[in-house]
PDB file of N, CA and C in Angstrom:
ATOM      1  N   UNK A   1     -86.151  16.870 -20.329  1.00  0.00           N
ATOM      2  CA  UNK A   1     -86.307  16.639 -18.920  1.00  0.00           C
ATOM      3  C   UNK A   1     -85.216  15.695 -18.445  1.00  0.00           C
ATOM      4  N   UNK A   2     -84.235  16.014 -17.647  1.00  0.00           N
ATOM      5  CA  UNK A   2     -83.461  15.726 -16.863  1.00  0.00           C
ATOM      6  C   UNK A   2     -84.037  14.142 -15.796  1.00  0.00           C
ATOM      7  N   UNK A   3     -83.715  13.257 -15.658  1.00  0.00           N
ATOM      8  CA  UNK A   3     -83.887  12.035 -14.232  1.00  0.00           C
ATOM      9  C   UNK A   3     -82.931  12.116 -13.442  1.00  0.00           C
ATOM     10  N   UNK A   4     -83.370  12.595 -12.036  1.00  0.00           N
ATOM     11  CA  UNK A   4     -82.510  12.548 -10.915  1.00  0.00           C
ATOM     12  C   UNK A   4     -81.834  11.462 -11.140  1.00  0.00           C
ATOM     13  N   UNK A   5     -80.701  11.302 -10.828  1.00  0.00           N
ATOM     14  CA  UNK A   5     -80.000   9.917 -10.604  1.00  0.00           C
ATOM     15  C   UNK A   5     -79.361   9.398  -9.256  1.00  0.00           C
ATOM     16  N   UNK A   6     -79.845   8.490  -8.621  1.00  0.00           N
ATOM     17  CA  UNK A   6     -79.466   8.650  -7.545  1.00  0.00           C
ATOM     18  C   UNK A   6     -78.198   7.695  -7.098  1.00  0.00           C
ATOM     19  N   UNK A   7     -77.192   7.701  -6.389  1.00  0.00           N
ATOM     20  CA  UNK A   7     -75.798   7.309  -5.867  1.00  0.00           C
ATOM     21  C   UNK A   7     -76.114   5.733  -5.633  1.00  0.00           C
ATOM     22  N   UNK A   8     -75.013   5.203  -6.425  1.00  0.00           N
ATOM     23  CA  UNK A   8     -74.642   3.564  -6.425  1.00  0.00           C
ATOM     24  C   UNK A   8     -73.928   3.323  -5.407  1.00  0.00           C
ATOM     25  N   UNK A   9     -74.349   2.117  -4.462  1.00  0.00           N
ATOM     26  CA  UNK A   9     -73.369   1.467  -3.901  1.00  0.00           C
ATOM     27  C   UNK A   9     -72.856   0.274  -4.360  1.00  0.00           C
ATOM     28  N   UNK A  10     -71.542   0.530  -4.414  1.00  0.00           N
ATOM     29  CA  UNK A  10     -71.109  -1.645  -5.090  1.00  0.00           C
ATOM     30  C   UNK A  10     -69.741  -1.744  -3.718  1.00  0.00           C
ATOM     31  N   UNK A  11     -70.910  -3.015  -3.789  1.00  0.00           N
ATOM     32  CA  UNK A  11     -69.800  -3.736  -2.520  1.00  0.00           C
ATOM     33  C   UNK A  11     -69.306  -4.771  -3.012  1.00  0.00           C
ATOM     34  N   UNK A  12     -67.534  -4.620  -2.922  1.00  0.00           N
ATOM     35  CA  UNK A  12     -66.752  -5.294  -3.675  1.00  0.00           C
ATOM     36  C   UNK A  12     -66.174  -6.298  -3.312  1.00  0.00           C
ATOM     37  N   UNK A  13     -66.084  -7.644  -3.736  1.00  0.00           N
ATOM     38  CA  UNK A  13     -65.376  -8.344  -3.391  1.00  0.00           C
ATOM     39  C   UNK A  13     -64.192  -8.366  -4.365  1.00  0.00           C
ATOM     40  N   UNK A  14     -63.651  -9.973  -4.979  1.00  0.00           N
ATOM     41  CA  UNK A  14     -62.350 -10.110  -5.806  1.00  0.00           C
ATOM     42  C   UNK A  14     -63.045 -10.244  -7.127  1.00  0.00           C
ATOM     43  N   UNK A  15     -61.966  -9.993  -8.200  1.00  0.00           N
ATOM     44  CA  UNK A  15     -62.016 -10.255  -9.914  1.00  0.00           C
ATOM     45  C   UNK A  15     -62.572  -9.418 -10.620  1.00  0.00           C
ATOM     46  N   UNK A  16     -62.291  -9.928 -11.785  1.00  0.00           N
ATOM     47  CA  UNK A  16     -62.356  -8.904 -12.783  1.00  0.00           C
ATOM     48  C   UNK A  16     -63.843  -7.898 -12.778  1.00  0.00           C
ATOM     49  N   UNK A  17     -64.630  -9.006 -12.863  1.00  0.00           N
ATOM     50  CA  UNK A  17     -65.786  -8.390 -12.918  1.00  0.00           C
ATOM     51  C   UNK A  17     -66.353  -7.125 -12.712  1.00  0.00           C
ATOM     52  N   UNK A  18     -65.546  -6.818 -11.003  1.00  0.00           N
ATOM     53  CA  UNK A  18     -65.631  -5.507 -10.266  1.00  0.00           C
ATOM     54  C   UNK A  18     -65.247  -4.366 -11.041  1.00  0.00           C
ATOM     55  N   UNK A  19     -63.870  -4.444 -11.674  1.00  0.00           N
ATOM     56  CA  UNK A  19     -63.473  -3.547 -12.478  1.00  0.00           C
ATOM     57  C   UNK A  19     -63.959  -3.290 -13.971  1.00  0.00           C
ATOM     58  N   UNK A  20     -64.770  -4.198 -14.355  1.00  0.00           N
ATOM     59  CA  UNK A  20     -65.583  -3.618 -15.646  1.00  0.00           C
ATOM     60  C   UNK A  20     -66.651  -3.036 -15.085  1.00  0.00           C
ATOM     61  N   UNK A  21     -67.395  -3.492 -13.995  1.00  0.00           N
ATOM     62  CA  UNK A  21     -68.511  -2.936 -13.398  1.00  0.00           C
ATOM     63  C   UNK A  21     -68.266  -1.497 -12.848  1.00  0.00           C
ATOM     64  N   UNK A  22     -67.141  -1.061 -12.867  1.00  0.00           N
ATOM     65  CA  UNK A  22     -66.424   0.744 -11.784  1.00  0.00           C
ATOM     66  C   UNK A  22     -65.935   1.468 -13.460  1.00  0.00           C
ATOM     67  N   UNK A  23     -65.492   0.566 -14.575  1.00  0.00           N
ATOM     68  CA  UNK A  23     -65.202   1.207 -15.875  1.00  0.00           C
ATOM     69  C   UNK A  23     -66.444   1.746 -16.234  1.00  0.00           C
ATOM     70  N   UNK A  24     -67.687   0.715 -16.213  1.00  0.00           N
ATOM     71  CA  UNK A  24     -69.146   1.001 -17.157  1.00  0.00           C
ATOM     72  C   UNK A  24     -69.784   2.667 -16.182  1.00  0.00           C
ATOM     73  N   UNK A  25     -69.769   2.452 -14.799  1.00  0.00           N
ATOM     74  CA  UNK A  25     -70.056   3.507 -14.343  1.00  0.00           C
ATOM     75  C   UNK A  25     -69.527   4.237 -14.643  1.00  0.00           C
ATOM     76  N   UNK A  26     -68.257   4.960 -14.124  1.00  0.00           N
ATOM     77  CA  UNK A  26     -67.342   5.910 -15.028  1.00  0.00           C
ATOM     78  C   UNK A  26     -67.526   6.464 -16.485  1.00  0.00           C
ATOM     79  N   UNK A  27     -68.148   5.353 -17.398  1.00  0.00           N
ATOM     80  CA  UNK A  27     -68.085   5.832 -18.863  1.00  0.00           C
ATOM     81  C   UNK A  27     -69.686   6.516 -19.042  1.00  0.00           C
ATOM     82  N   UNK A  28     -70.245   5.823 -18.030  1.00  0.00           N
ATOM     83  CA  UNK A  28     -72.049   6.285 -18.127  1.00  0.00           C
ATOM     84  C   UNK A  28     -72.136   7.408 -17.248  1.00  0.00           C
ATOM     85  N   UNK A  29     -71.158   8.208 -16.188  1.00  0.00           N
ATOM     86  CA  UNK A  29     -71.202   9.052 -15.634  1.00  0.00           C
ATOM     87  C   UNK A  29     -72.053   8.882 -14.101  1.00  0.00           C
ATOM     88  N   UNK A  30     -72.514   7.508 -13.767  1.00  0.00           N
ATOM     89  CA  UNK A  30     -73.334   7.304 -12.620  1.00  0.00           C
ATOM     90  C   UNK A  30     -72.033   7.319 -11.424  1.00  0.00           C
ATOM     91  N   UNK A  31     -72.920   8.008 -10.541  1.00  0.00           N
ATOM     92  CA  UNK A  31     -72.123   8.567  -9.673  1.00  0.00           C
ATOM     93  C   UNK A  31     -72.191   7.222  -8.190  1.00  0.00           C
ATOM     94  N   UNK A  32     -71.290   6.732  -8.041  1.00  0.00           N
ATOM     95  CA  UNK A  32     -71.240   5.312  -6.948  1.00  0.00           C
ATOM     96  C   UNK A  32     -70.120   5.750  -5.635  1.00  0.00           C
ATOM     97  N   UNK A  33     -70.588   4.771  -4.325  1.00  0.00           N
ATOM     98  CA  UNK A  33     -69.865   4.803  -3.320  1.00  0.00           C
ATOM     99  C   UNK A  33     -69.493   3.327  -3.279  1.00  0.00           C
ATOM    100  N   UNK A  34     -68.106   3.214  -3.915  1.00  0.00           N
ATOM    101  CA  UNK A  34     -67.317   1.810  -3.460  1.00  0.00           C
ATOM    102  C   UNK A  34     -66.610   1.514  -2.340  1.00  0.00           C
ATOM    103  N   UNK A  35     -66.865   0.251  -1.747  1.00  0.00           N
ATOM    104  CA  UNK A  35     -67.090   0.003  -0.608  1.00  0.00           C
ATOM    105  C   UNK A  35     -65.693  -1.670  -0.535  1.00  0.00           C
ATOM    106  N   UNK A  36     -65.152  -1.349  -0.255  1.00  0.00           N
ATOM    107  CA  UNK A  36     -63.975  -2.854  -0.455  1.00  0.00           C
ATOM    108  C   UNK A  36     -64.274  -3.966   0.213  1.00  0.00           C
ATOM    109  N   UNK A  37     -64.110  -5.329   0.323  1.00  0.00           N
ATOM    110  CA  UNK A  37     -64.159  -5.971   1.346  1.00  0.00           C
ATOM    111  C   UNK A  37     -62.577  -6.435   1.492  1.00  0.00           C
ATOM    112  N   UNK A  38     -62.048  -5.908   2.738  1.00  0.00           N
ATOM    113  CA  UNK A  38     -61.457  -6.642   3.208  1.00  0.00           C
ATOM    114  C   UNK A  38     -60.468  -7.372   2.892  1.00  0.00           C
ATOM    115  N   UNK A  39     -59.483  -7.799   2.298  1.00  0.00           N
ATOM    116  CA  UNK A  39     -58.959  -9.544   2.127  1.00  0.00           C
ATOM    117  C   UNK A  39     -59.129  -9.446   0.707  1.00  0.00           C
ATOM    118  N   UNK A  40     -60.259  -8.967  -0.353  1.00  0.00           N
ATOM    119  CA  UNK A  40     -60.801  -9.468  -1.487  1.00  0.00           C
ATOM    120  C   UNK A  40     -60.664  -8.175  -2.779  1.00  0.00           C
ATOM    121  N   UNK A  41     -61.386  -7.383  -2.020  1.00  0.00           N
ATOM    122  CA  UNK A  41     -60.875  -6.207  -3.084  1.00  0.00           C
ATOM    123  C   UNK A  41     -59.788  -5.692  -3.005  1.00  0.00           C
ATOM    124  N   UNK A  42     -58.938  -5.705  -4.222  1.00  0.00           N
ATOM    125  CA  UNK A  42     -57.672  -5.606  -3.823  1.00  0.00           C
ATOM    126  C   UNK A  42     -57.315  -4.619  -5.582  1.00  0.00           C
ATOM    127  N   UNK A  43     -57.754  -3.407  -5.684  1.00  0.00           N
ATOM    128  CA  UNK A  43     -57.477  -3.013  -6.810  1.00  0.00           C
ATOM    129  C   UNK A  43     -56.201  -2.051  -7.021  1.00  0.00           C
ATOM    130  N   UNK A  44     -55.445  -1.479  -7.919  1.00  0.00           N
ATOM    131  CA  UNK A  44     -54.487  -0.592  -8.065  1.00  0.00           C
ATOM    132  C   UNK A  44     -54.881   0.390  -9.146  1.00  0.00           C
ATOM    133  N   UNK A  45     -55.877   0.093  -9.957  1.00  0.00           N
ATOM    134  CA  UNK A  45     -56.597   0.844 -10.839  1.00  0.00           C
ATOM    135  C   UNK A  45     -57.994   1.930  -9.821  1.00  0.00           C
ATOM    136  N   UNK A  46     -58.253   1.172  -9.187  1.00  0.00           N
ATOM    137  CA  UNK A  46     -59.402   2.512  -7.978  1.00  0.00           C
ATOM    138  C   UNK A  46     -59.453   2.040  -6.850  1.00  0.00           C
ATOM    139  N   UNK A  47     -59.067   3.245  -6.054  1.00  0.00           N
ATOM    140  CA  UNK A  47     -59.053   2.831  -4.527  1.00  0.00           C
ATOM    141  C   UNK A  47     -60.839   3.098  -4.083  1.00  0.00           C
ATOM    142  N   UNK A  48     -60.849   2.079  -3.102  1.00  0.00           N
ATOM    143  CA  UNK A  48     -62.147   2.069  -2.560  1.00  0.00           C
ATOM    144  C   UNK A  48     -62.311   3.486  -1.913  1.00  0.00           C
ATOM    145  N   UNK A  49     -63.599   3.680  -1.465  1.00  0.00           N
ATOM    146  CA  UNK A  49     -63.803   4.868  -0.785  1.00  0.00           C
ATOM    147  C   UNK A  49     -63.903   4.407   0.826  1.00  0.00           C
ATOM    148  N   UNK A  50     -64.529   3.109   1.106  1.00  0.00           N
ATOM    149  CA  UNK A  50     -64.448   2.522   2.439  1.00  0.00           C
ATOM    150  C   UNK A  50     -64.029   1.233   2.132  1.00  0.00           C
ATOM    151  N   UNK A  51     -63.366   0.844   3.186  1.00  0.00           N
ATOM    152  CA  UNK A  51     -62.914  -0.480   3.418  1.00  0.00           C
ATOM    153  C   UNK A  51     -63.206  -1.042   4.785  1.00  0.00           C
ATOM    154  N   UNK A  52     -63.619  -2.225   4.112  1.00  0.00           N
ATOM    155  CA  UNK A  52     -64.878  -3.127   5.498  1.00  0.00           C
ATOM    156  C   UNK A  52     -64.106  -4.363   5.866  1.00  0.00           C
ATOM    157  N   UNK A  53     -63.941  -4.843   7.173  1.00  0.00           N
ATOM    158  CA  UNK A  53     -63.802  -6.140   6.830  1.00  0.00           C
ATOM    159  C   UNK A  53     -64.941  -7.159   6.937  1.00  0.00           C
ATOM    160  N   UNK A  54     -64.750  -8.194   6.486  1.00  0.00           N
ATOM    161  CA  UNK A  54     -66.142  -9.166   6.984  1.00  0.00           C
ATOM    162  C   UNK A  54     -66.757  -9.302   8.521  1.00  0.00           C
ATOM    163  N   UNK A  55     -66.149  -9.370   9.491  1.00  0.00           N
ATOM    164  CA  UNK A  55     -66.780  -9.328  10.778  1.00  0.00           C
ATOM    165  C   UNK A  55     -67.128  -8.110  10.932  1.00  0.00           C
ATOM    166  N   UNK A  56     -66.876  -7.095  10.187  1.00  0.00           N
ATOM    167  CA  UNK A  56     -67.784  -5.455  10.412  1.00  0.00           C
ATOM    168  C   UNK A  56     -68.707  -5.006   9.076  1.00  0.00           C
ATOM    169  N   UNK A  57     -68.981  -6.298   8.859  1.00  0.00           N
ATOM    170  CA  UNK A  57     -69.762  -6.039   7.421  1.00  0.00           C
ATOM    171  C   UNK A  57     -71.650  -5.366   7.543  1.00  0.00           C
ATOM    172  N   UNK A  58     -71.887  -5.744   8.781  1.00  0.00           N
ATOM    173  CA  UNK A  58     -73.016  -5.077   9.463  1.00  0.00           C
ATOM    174  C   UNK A  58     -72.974  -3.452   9.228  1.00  0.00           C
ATOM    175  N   UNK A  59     -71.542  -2.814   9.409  1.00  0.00           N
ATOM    176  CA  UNK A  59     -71.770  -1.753   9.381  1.00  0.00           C
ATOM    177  C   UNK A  59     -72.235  -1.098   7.707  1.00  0.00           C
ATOM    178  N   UNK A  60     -72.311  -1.451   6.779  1.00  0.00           N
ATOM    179  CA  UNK A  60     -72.450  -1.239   5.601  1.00  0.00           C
ATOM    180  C   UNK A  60     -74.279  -0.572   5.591  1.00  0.00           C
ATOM    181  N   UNK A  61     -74.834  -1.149   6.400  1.00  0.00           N
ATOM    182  CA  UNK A  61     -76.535  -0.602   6.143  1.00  0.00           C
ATOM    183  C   UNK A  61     -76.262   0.729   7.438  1.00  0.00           C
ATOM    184  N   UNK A  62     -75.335   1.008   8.057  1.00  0.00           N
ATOM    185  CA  UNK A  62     -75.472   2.416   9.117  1.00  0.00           C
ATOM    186  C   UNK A  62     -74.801   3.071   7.731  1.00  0.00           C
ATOM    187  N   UNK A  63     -73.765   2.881   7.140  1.00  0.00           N
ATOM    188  CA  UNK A  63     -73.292   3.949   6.073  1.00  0.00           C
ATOM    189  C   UNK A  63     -74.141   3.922   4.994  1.00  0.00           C
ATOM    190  N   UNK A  64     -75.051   3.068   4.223  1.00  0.00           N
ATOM    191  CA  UNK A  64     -75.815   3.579   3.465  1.00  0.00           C
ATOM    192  C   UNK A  64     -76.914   4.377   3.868  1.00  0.00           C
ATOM    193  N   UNK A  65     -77.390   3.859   5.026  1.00  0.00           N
ATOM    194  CA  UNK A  65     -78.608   5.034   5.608  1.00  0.00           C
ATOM    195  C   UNK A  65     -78.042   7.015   5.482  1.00  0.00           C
ATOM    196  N   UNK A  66     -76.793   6.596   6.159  1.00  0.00           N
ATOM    197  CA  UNK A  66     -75.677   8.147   5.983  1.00  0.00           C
ATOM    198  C   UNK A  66     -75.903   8.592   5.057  1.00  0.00           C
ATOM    199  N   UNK A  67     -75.342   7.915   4.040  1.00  0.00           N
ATOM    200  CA  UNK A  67     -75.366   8.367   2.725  1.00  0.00           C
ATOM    201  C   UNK A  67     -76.367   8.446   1.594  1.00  0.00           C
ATOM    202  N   UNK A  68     -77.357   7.789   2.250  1.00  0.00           N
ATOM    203  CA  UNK A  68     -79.288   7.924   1.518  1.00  0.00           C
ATOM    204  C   UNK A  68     -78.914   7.513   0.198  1.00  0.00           C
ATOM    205  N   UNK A  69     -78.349   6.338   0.583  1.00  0.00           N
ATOM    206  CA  UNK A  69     -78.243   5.354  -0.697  1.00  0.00           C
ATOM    207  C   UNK A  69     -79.209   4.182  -0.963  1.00  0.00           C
ATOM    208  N   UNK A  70     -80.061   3.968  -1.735  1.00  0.00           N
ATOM    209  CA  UNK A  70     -80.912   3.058  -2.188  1.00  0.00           C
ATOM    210  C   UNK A  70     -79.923   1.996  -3.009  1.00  0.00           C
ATOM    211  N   UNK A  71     -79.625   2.125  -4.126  1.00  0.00           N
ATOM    212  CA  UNK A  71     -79.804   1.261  -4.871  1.00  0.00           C
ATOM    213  C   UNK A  71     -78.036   0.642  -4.659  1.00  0.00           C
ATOM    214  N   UNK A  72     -78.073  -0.719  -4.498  1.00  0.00           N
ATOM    215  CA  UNK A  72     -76.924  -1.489  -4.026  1.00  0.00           C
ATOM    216  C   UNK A  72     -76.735  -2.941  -4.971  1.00  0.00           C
ATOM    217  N   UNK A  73     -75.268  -2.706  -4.921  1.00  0.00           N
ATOM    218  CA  UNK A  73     -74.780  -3.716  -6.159  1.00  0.00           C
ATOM    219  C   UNK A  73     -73.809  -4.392  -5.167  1.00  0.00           C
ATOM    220  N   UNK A  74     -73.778  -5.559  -4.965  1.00  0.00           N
ATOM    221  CA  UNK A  74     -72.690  -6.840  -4.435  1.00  0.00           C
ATOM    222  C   UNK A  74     -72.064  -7.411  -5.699  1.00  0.00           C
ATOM    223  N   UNK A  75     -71.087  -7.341  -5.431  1.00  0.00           N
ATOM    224  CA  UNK A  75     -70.758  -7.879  -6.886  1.00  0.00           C
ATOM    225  C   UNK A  75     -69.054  -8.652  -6.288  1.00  0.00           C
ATOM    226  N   UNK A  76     -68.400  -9.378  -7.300  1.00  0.00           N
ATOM    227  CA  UNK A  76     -67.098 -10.152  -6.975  1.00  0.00           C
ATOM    228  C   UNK A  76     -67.137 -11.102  -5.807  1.00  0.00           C
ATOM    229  N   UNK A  77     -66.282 -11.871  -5.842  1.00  0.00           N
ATOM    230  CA  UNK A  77     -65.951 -12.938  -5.180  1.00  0.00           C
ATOM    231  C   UNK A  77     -65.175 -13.163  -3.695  1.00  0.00           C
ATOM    232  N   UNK A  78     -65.986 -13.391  -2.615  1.00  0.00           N
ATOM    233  CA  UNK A  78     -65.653 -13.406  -1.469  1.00  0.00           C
ATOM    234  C   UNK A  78     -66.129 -15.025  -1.079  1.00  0.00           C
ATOM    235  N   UNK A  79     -64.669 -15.785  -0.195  1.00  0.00           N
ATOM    236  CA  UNK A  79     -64.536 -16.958  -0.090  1.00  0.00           C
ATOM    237  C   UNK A  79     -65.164 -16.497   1.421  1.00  0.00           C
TER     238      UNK A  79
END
């Protein structure tokens, strides 16, 4: 028997962290919508799929509703 799996959001700020956290998905096959902030995520290894800045960071709960995303990961470092 198969478990639905349902779509990750990780909202990214800076450091490493982010990028072991987008490797582990990738290697486990969970399927995620990365989300940049702004100023902070700043990768050359995976481009975000949206990029937010902080004064439009509100909009992040109209695109997860879109995208009937539950389960949400904040992760990295935003000053």
């Amino acid at each position: 028997m198969k478990i639905k799996q349902r779509k990750l959001a990780i909202i990214a700020g800076g450091g490493e962290l982010v990028l072991s956290c987008i490797k582990a998905c990738k290697k486990q096959n969970i399927k995620f919508l990365l989300i940049g902030i702004e100023g902070y995520y700043n990768s050359s290894y995976y481009q975000s799929h949206i990029n937010l800045s902080l004064n439009k960071i509100g909009n992040i709960f109209y695109i997860l509703n879109k995208e009937n995303i539950k389960n949400i990961l904040f992760i990295g470092n935003v000053n």
